[in-house]
C-alpha atoms as a PDB file:
ATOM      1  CA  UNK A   1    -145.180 -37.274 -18.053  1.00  0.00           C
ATOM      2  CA  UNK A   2    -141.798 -36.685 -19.791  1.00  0.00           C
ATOM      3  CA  UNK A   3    -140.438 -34.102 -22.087  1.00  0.00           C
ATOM      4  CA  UNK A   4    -140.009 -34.937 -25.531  1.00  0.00           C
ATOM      5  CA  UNK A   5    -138.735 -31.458 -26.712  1.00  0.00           C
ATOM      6  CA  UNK A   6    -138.783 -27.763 -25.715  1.00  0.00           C
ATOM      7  CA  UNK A   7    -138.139 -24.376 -26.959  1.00  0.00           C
ATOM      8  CA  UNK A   8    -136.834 -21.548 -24.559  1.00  0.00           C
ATOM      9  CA  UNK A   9    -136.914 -17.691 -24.690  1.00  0.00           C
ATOM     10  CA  UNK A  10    -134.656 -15.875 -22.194  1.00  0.00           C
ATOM     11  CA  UNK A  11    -134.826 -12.283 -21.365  1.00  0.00           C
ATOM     12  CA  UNK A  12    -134.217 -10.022 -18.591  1.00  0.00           C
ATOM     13  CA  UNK A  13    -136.816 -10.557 -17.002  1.00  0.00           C
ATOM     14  CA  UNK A  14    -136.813 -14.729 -17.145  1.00  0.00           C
ATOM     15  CA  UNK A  15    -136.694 -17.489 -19.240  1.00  0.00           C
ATOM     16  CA  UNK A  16    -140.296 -18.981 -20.560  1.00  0.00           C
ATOM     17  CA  UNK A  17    -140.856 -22.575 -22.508  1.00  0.00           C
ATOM     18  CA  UNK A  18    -142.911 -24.268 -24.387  1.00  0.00           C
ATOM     19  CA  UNK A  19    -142.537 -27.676 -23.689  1.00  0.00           C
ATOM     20  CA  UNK A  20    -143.720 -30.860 -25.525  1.00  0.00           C
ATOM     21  CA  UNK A  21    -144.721 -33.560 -23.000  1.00  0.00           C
ATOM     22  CA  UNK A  22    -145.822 -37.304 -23.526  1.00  0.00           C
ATOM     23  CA  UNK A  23    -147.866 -39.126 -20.710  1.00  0.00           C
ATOM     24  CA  UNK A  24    -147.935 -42.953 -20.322  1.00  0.00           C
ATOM     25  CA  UNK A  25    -149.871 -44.076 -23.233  1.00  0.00           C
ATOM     26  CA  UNK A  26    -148.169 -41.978 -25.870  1.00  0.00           C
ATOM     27  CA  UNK A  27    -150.827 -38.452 -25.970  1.00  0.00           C
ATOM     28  CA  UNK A  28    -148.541 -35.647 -26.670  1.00  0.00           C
ATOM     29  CA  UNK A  29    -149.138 -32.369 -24.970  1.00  0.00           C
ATOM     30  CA  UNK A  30    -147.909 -28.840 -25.544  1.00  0.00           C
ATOM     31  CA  UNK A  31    -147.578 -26.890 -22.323  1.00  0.00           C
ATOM     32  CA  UNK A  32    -146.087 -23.238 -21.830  1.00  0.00           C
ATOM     33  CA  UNK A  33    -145.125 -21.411 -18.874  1.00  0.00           C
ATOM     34  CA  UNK A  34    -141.976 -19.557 -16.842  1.00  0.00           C
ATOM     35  CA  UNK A  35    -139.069 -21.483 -15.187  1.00  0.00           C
ATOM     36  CA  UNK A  36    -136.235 -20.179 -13.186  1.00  0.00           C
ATOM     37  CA  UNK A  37    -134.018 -20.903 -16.457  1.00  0.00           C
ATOM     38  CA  UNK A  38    -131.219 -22.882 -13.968  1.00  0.00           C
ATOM     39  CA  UNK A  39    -131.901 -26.403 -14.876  1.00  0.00           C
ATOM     40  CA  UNK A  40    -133.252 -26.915 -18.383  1.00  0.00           C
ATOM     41  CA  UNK A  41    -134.327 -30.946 -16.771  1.00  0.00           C
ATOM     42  CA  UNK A  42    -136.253 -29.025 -13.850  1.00  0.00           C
ATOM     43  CA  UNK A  43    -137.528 -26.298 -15.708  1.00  0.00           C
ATOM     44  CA  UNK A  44    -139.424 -28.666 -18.194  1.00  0.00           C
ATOM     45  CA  UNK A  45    -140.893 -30.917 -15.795  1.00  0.00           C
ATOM     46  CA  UNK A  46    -141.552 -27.544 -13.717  1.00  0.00           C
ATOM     47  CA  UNK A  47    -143.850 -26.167 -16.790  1.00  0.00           C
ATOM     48  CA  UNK A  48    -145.055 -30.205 -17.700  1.00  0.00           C
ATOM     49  CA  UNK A  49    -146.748 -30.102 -13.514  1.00  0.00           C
ATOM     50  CA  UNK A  50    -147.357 -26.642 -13.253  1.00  0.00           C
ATOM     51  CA  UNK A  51    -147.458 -24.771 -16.767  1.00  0.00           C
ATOM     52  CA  UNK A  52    -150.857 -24.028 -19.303  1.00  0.00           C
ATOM     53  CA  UNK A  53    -151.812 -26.274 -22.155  1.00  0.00           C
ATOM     54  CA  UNK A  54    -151.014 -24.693 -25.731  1.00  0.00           C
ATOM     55  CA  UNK A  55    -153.955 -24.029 -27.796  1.00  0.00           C
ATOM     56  CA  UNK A  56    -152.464 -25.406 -30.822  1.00  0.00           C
ATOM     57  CA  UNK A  57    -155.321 -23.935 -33.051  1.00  0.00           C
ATOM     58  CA  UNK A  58    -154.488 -20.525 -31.905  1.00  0.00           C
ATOM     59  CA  UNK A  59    -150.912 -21.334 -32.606  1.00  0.00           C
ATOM     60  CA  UNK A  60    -151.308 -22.482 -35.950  1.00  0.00           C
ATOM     61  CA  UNK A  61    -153.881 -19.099 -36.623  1.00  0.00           C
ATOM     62  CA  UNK A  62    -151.094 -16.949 -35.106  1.00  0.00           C
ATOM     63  CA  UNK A  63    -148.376 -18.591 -37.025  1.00  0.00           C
ATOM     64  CA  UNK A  64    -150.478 -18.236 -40.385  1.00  0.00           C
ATOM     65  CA  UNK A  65    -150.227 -14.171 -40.224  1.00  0.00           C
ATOM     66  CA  UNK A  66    -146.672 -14.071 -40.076  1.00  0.00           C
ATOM     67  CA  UNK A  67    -146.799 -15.171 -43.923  1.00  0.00           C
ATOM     68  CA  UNK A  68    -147.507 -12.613 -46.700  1.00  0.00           C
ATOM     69  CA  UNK A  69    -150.575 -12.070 -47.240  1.00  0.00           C
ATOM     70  CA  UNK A  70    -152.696 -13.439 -44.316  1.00  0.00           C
ATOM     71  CA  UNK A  71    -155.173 -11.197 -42.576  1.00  0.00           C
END
């Protein structure tokens, strides 16, 4: 699988991703997860083997109550 694009958050306690992976016949995956924050190449394919699929539903739901007026 390779990275396609990713997003990175760095605090003081580590550095997490979300990471937008592609396999072999073109299926795009969201995946999230903590990397050491040393080596953005190794950190994505770090969270693309090891991190958790993105529930883009609950994404999109989340997202939806940051604008005014969603409940």
């Amino acid at each position: 699988m390779k990275a396609i694009d990713s997003m990175w958050f760095n605090t003081l306690q580590g550095s997490f991703g979300l990471v937008l992976g592609e396999n072999e016949v073109g299926k795009r995956t969201l995946y999230g997860g903590v990397a050491r924050g040393f080596d953005q190449k190794a950190d994505e394919q770090e969270i693309l083997s090891w991190g958790n699929k993105v529930n883009i539903d609950m994404m999109e739901s989340l997202i939806a109550k940051t604008k005014k007026g969603k409940a």
